[in-house]
Protein backbone atom coordinates (compact mmCIF):
# COMPACT_ATOMS: atom_id res chain seq x y z
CA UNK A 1 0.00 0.00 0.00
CA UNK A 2 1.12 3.49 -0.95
CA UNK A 3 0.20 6.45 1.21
CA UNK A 4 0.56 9.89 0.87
CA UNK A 5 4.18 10.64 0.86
CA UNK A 6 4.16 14.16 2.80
CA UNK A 7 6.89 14.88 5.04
CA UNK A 8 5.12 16.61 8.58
CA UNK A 9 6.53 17.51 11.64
CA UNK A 10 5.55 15.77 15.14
CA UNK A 11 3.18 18.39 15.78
CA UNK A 12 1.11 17.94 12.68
CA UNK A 13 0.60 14.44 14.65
CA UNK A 14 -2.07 16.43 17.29
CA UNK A 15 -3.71 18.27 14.73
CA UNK A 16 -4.46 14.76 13.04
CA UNK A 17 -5.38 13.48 16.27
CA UNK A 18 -7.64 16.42 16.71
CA UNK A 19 -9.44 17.26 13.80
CA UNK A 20 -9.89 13.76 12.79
CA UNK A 21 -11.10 12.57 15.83
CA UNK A 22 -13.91 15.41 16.02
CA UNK A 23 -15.15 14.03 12.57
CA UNK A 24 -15.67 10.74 13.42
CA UNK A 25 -16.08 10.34 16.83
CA UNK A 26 -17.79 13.66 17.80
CA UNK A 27 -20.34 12.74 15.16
CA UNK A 28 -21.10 9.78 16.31
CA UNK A 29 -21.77 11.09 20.09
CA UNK A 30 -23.67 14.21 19.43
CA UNK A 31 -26.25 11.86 17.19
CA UNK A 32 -26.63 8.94 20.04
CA UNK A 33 -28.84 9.16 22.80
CA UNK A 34 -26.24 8.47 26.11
CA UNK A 35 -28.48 5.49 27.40
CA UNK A 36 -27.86 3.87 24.11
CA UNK A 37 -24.22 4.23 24.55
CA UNK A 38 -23.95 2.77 28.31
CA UNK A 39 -26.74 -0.20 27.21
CA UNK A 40 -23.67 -1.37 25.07
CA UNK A 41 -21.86 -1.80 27.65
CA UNK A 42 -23.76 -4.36 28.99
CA UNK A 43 -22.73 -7.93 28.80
CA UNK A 44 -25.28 -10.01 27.00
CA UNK A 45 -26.35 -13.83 27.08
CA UNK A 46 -25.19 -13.47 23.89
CA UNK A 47 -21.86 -12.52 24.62
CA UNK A 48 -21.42 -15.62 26.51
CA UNK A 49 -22.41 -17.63 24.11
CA UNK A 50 -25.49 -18.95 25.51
CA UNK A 51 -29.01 -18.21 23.50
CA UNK A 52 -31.29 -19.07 26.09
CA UNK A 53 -31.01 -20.01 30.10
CA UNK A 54 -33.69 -22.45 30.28
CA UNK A 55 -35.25 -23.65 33.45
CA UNK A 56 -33.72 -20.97 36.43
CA UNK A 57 -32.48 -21.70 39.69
CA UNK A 58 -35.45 -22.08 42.30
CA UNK A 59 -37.97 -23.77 39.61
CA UNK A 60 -38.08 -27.36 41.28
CA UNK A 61 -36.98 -29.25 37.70
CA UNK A 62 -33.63 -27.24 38.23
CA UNK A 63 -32.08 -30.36 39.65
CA UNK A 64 -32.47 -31.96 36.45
CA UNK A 65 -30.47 -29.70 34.63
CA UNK A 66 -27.42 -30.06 36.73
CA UNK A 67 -27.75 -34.29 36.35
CA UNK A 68 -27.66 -33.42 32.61
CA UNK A 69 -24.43 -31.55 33.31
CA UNK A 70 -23.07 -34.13 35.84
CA UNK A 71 -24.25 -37.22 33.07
CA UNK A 72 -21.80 -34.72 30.25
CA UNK A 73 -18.94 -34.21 32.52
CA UNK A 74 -18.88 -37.99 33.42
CA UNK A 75 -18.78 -39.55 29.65
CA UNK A 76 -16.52 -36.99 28.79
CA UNK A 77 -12.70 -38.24 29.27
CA UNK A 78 -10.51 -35.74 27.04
CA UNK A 79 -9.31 -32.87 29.35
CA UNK A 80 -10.06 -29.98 26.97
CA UNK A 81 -13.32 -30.81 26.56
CA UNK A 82 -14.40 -31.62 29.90
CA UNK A 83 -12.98 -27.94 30.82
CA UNK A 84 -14.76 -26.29 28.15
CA UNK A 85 -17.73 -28.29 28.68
CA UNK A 86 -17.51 -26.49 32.18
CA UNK A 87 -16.84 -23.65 31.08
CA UNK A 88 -20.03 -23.71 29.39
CA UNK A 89 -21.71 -24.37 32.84
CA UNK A 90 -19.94 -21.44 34.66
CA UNK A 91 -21.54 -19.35 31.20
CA UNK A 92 -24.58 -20.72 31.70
CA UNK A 93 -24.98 -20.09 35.47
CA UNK A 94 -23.68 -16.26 34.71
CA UNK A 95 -26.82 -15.97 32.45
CA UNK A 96 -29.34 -17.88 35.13
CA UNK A 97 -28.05 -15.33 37.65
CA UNK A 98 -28.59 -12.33 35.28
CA UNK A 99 -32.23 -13.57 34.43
CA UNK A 100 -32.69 -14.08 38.50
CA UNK A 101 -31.38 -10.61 39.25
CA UNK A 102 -33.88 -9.40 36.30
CA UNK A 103 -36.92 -10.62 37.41
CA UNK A 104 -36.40 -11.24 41.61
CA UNK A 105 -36.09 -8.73 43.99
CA UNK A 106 -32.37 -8.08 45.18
CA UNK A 107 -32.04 -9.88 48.46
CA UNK A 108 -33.67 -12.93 47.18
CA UNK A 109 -32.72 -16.13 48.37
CA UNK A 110 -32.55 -17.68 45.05
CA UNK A 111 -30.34 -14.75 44.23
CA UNK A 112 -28.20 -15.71 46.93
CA UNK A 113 -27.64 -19.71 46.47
CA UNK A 114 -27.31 -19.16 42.82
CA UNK A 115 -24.39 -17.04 43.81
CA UNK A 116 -23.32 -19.71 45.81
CA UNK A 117 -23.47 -22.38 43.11
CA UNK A 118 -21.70 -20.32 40.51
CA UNK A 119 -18.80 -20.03 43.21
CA UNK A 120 -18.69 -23.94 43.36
CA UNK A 121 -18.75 -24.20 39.60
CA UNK A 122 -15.96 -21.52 39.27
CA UNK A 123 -13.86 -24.15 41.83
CA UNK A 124 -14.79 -26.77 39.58
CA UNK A 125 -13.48 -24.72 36.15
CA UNK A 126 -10.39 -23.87 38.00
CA UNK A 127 -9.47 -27.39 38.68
CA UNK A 128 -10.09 -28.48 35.04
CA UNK A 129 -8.59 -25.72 33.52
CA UNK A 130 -5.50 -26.87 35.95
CA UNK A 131 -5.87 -30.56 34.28
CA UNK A 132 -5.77 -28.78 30.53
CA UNK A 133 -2.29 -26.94 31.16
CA UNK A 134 -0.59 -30.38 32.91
CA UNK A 135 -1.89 -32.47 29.44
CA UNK A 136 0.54 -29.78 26.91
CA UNK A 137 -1.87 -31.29 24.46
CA UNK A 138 -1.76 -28.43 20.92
CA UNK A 139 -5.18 -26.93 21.68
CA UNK A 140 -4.28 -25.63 25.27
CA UNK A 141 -3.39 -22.35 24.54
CA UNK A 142 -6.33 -22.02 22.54
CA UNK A 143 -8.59 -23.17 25.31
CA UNK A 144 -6.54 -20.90 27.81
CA UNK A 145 -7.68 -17.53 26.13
CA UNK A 146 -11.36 -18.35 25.67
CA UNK A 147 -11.18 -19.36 29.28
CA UNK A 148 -9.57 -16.17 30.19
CA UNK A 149 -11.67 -13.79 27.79
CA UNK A 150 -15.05 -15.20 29.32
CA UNK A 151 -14.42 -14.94 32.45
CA UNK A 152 -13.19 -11.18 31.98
CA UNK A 153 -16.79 -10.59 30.28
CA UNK A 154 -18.53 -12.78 34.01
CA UNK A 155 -16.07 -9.73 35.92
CA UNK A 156 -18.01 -7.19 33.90
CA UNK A 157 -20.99 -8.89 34.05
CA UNK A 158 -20.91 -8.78 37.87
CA UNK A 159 -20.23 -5.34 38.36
CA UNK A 160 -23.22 -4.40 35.89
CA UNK A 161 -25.51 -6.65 38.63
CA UNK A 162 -24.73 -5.09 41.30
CA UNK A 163 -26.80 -1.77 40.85
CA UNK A 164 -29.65 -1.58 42.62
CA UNK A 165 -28.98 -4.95 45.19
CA UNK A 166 -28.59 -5.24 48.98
CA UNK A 167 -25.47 -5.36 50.43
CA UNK A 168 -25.51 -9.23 51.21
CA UNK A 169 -25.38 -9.98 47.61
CA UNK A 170 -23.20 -6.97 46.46
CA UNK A 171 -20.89 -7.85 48.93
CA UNK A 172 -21.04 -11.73 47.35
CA UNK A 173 -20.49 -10.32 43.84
CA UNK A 174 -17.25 -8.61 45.11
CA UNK A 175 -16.17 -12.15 46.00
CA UNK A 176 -17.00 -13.59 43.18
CA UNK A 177 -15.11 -10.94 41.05
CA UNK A 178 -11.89 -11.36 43.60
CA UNK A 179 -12.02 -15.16 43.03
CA UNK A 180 -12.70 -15.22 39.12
CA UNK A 181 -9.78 -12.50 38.82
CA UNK A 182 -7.68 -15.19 41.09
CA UNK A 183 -7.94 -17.60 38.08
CA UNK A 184 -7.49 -15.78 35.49
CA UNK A 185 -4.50 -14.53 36.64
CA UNK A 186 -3.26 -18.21 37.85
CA UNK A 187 -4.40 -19.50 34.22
CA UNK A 188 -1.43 -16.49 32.95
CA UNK A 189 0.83 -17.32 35.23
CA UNK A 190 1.04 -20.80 33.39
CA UNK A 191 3.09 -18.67 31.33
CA UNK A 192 6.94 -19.22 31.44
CA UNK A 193 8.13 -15.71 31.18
CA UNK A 194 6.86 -12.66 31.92
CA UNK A 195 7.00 -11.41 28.38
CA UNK A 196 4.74 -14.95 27.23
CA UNK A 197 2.12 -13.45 30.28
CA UNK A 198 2.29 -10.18 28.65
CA UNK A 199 1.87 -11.36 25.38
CA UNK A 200 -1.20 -13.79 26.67
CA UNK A 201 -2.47 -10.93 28.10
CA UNK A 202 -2.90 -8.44 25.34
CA UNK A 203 -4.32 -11.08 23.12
CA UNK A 204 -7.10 -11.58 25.18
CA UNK A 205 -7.69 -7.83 25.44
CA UNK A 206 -7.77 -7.34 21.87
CA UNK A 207 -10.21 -10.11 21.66
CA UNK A 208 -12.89 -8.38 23.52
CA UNK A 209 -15.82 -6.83 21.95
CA UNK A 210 -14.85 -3.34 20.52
CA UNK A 211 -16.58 0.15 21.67
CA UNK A 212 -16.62 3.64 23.08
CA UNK A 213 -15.89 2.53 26.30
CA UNK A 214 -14.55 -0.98 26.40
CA UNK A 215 -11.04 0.56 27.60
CA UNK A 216 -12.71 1.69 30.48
CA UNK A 217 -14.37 -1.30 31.91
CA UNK A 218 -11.73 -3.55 30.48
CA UNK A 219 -8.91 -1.81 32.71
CA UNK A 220 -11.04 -1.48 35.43
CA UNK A 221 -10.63 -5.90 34.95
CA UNK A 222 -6.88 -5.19 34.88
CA UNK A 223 -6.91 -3.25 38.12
CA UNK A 224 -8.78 -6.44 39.54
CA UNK A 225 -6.16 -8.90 38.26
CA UNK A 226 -3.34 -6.19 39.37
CA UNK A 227 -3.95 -7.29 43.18
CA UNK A 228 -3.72 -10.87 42.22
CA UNK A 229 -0.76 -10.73 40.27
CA UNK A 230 2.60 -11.95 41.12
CA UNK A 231 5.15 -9.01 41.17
CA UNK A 232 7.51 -10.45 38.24
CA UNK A 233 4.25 -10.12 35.81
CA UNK A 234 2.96 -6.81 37.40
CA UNK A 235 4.83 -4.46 35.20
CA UNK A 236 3.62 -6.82 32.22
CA UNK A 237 0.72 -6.20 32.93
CA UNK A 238 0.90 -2.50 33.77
CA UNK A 239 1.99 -2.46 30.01
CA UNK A 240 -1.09 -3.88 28.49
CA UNK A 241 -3.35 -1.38 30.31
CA UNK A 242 -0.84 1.72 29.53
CA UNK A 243 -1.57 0.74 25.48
CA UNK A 244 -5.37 -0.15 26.16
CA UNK A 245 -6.08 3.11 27.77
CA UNK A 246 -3.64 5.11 25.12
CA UNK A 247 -6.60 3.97 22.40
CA UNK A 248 -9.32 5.88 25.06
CA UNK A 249 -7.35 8.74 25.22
CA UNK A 250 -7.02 9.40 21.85
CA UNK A 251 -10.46 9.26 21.56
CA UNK A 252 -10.85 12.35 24.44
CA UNK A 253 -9.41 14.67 21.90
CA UNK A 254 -12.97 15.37 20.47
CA UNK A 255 -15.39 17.39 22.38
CA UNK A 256 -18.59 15.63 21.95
CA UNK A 257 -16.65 12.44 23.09
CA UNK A 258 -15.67 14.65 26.25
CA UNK A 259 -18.97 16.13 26.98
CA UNK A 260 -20.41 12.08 26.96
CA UNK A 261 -18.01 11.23 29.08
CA UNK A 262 -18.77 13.50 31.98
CA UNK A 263 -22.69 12.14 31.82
CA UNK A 264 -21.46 8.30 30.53
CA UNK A 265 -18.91 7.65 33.59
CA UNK A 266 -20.87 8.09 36.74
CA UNK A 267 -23.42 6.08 35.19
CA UNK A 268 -21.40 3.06 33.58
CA UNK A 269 -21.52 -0.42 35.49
CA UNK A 270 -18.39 -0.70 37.51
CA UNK A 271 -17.12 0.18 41.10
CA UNK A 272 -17.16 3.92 41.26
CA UNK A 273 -13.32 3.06 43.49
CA UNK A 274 -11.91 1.31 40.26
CA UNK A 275 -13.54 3.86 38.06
CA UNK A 276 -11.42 6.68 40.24
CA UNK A 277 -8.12 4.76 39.40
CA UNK A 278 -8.52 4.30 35.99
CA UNK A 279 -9.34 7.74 35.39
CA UNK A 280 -5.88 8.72 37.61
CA UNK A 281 -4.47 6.58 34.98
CA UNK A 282 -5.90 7.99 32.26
CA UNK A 283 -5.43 11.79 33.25
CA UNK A 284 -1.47 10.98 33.98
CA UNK A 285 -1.27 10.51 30.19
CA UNK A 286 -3.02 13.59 29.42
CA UNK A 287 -1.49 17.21 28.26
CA UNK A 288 -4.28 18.75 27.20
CA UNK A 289 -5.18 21.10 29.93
CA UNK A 290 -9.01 21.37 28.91
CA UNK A 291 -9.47 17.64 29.01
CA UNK A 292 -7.17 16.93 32.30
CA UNK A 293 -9.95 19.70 33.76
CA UNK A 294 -12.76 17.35 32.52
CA UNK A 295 -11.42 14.44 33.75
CA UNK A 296 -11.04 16.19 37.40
CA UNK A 297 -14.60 17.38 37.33
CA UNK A 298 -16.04 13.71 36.58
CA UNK A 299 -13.23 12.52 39.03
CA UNK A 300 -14.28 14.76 42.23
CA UNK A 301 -17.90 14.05 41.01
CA UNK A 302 -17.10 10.25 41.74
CA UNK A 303 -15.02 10.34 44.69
CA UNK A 304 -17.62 12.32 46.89
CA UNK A 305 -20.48 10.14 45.60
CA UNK A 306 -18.31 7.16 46.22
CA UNK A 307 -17.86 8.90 50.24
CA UNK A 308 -21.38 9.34 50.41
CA UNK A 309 -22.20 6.03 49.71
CA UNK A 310 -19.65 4.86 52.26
CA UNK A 311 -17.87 2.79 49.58
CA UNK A 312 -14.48 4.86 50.36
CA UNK A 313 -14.25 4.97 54.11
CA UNK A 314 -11.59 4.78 56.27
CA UNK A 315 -10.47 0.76 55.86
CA UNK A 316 -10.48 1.81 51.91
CA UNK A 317 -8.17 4.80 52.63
CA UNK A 318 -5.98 2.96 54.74
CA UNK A 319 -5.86 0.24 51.92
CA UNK A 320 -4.48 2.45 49.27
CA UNK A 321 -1.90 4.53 51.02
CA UNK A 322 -0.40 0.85 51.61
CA UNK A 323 -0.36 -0.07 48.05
CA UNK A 324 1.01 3.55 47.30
CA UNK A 325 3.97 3.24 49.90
CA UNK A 326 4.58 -0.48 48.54
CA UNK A 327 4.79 1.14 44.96
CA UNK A 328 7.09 4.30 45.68
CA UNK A 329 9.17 1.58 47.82
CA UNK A 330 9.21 -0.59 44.95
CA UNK A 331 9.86 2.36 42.63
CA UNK A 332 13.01 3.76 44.71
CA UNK A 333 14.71 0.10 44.77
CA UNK A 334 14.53 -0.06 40.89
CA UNK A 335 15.31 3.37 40.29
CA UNK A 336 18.81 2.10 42.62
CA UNK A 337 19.69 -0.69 40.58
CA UNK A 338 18.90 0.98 36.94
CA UNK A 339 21.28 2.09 35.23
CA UNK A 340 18.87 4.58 32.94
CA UNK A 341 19.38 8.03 31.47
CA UNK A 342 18.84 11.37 33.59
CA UNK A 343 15.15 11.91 32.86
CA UNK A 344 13.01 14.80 33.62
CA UNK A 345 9.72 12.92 33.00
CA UNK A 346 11.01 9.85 35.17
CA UNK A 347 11.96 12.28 38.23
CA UNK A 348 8.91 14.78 37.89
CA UNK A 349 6.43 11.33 38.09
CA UNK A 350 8.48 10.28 41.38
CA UNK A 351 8.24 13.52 43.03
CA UNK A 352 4.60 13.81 42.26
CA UNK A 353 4.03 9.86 43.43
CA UNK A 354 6.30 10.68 46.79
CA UNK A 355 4.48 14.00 47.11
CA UNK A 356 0.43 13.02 46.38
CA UNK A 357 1.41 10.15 49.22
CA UNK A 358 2.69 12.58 51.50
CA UNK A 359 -0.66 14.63 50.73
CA UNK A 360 -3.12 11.24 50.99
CA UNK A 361 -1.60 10.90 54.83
CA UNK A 362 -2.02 14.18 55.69
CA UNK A 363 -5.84 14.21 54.43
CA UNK A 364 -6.51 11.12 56.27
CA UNK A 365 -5.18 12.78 59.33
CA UNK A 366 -7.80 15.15 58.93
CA UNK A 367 -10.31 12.44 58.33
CA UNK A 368 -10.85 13.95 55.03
CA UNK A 369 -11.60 11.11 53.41
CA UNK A 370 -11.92 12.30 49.84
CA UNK A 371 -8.92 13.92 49.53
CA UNK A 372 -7.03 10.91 51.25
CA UNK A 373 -8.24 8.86 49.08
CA UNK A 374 -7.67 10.84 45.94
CA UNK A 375 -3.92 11.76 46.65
CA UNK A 376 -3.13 8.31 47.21
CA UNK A 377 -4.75 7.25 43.81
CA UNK A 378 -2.29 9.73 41.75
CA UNK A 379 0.16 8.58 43.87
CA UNK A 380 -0.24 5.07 42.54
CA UNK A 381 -1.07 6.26 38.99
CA UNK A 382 2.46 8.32 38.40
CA UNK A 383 4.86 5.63 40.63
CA UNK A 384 3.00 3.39 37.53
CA UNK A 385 4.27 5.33 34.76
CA UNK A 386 7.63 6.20 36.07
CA UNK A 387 7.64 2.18 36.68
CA UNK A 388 6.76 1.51 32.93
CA UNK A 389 8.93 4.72 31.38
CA UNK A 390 12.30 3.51 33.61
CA UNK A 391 11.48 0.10 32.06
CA UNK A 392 11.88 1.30 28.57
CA UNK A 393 15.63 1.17 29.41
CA UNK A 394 16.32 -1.43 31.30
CA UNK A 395 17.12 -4.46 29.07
CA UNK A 396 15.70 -4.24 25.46
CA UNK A 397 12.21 -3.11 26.35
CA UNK A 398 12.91 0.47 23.65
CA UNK A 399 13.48 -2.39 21.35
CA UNK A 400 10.43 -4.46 21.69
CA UNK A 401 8.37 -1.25 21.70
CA UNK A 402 9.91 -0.21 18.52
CA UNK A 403 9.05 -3.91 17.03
CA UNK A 404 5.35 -3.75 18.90
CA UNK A 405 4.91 -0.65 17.00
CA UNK A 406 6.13 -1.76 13.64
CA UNK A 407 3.96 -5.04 14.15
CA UNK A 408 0.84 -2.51 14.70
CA UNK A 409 1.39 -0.20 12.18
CA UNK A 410 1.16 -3.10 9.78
CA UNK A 411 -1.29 -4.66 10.97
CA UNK A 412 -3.69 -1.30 10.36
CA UNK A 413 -2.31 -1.49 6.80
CA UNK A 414 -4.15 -4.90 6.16
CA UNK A 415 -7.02 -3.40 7.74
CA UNK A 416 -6.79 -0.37 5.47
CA UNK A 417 -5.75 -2.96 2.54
CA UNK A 418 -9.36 -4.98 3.19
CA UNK A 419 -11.20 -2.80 3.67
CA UNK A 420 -10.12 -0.92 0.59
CA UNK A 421 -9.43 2.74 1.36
CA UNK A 422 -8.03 5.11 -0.92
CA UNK A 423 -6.21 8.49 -0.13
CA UNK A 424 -9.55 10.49 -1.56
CA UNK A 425 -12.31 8.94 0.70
CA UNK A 426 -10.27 9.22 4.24
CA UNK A 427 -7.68 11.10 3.67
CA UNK A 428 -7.19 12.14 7.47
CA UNK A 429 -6.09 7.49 7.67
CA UNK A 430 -3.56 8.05 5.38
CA UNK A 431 -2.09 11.00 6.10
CA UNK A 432 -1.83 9.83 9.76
CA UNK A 433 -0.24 6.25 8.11
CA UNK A 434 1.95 8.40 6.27
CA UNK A 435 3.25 10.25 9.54
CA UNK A 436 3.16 6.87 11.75
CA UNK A 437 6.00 5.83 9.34
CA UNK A 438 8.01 8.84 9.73
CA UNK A 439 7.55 8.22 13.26
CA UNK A 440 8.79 5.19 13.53
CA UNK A 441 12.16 5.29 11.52
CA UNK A 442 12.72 8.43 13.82
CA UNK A 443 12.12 6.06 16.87
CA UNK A 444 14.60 3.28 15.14
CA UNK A 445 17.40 5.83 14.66
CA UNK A 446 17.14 7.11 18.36
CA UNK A 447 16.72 3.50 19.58
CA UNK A 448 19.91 2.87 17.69
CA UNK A 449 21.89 5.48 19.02
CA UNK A 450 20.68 5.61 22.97
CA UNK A 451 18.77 8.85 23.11
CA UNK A 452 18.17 11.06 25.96
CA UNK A 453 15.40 9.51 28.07
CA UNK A 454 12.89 12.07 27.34
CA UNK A 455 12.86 12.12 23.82
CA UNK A 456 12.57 8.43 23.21
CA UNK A 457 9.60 8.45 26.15
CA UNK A 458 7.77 11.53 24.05
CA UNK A 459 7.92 9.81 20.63
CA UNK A 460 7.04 6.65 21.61
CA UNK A 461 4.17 7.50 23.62
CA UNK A 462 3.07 10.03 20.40
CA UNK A 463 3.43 7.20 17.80
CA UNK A 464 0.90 5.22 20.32
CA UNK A 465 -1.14 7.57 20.48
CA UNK A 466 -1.43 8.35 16.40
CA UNK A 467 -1.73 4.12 15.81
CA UNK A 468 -4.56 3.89 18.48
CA UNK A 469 -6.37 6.94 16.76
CA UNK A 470 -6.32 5.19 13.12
CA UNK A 471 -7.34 1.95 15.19
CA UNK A 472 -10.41 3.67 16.42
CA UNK A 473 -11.40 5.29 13.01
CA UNK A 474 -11.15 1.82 11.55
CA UNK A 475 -13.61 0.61 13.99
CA UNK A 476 -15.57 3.40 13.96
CA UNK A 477 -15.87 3.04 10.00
CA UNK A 478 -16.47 -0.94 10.63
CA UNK A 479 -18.89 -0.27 12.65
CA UNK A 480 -20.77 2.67 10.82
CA UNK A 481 -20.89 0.06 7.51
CA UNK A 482 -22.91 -2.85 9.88
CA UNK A 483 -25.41 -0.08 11.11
């Protein structure tokens, strides 16, 4: 493929970015009606496969269905299929506890022992899935991400059931989400090197179903699997998220999109806690001074409802000034045995982590709650990204960027190739192909010759940022073709 061959500068990147994005994006948002948007969200029987529930927990021919499932499990001998045949079953329970949460009042008891069924089926999955990665038989890995990519979708699933339920079963849909998270992450950890987790990881990310906000419930997943996941894969995984919500913020360069995100968030299924770090994580990648404003608004709009409805109280501010003085602790011994570049970016993100920390304790002092809370949260968010940025210079990480970017860049060019686009109909694709490649054999040269920190951290992060804006107008143009 041949794209327009127009030398720009870097900062022709933005107005791409920009003016691009408020075609096709803010079009889309100021035409749809915001409940439309967050019903998308939802996870669907559909999405787990299943067309139909059947006969629901309670009804008194229930126990007949599980003997049909007990009958399957015992003829079947092959360890793949006996875990996906329970895998189905875990599915299937998902949708019987969606139907039950429809139709019966939230403190039912049904409600409640369904809950407590699915937990003994998720036991049972684990094991099995355990059984499929001792075998090494060819369709494990296989089996391995469609384990891990529904169970991502029952995490989602979970938060969206617990609006409008008593505390009993919120509080057993918390555990549930704790425990599935605990699996998925054990089912990665199969992996022999961190770099194979990593890589497991992002291909069941892309996998999910595409949309507006799928980088927002999907790292609020990550942030679940963070506390369960050993420390050697942690920064693996704080990789996948960085690139996942990269794609969301080039999306915030449009106005519309901005405006829908302010009414969207508070209302999107999810833990309004999680919701509060993601953003943190989101708003640490953000120049733009008029969208890092935004982003506070909905943010302080979410912590104080998140107060008032006593899920951030003390125990929860407590919690994450722990993790923050874990991460600045961590941060401070790597930072000692690195060997990187003087960096401006590196040192402003630990001062800021050190200092927001220093802030969060002297908040909770006060018993100031939202505040406390708050601090410790950016805290967490820039020790992250001085984590990932030191990184880039610490073995050959620069170098598998560079690669991960080259292996991207092509892979929108098939897109572009099959869905064939020409120069005249989007020219805003091209030209943003065009300056991707320029980008890239700058990054190669500096890569070659060991750059300044800085620099290679700035064009990096920009070339991210231009391939996860052409991703999203191919999707968006996908998508706009099926309507």
């Amino acid at each position: 493929m041949q794209y327009l061959k127009k030398s720009m500068k870097i900062n022709k990147t933005i107005l791409i970015l920009v003016f691009g994005t408020l075609f096709f994006a803010g079009s889309v948002f100021a035409q749809t009606d915001n409940s439309q948007i967050i019903k998308k969200q939802d996870i669907t029987a559909k999405d787990l496969g299943i067309t139909s529930p059947g006969i629901l927990p309670g009804n008194p021919f229930y126990f007949l269905k599980d003997w049909s499932r007990g009958i399957q499990d015992t003829l079947t001998f092959d360890p793949v299929k006996k875990a996906e045949l329970q895998l189905d079953v875990v599915n299937q329970k998902a949708v019987e506890i969606k139907k039950l949460k429809d139709f019966l009042p939230s403190s039912s008891k049904n409600l409640s022992e369904a809950l407590d069924d699915y937990r003994g089926s998720i036991d049972s999955l684990g094991q099995k899935a355990g059984d499929v990665k001792n075998s090494s038989v060819p369709e494990m890995s296989v089996f391995l991400d469609k384990l891990s990519g529904s169970l991502i979708k029952h995490i989602q699933l979970f938060s969206q059931l617990k609006s409008g339920t008593g505390d009993v079963i919120k509080n057993k849909l918390s555990a549930l989400q704790g425990k599935i998270a605990e699996l998925i992450v054990k089912v990665l950890s199969a992996n022999e090197t961190p770099d194979q987790f990593r890589g497991q990881l992002e291909r069941i990310v892309r996998d999910q179903d595409s949309g507006a906000f799928k980088e927002i419930t999907i790292a609020e997943v990550l942030d679940r699997l963070d506390e369960k996941t050993f420390e050697e894969n942690r920064l693996g995984l704080l990789k996948v998220q960085e690139n996942l919500l990269l794609k969301f913020q080039s999306r915030l360069q449009s106005e519309d999109f901005s405006r829908a995100l302010s009414e969207i968030m508070p209302q999107l299924p999810g833990d309004p806690v999680r919701k509060i770090k993601i953003l943190d994580e989101i708003r640490e990648g953000i120049s733009d001074n008029n969208i890092k404003n935004n982003l506070n608004i909905i943010r302080q709009d979410l912590l104080q409802k998140a107060v008032d409805s006593k899920e951030i109280r003390k125990p929860e501010v407590e919690s994450i000034i722990d993790q923050a003085n874990a991460l600045i602790s961590d941060l401070s011994n790597t930072i000692a045995s690195s060997s990187i570049p003087k960096s401006a970016t590196i040192s402003g993100l630990v001062s800021k982590a050190s200092f927001n920390l220093i802030q969060a304790k002297q908040a909770l002092a006060l018993d100031n709650y939202v505040q406390a809370f708050g601090q410790a949260s950016a805290s967490i968010s820039a020790a992250n990204y001085a984590l990932i940025d030191i990184d880039k210079f610490n073995g050959h990480y620069a170098e598998d960027d560079l690669t991960n970017l080259k292996q991207y860049h092509d892979e929108l060019a098939s897109q572009i190739d099959n869905a064939e686009l020409n120069a005249s109909s989007t020219p805003d694709i091209f030209s943003a192909m065009s300056t991707s490649e320029i980008d890239i054999a700058k990054i190669s040269d500096l890569v070659k010759k060991n750059p300044k920190a800085d620099t290679l951290i700035s064009l990096i992060k920009e070339a991210k940022l231009l391939l996860s804006w052409i991703d999203n107008q191919l999707a968006d143009l996908s998508q706009a073709k099926k309507s």
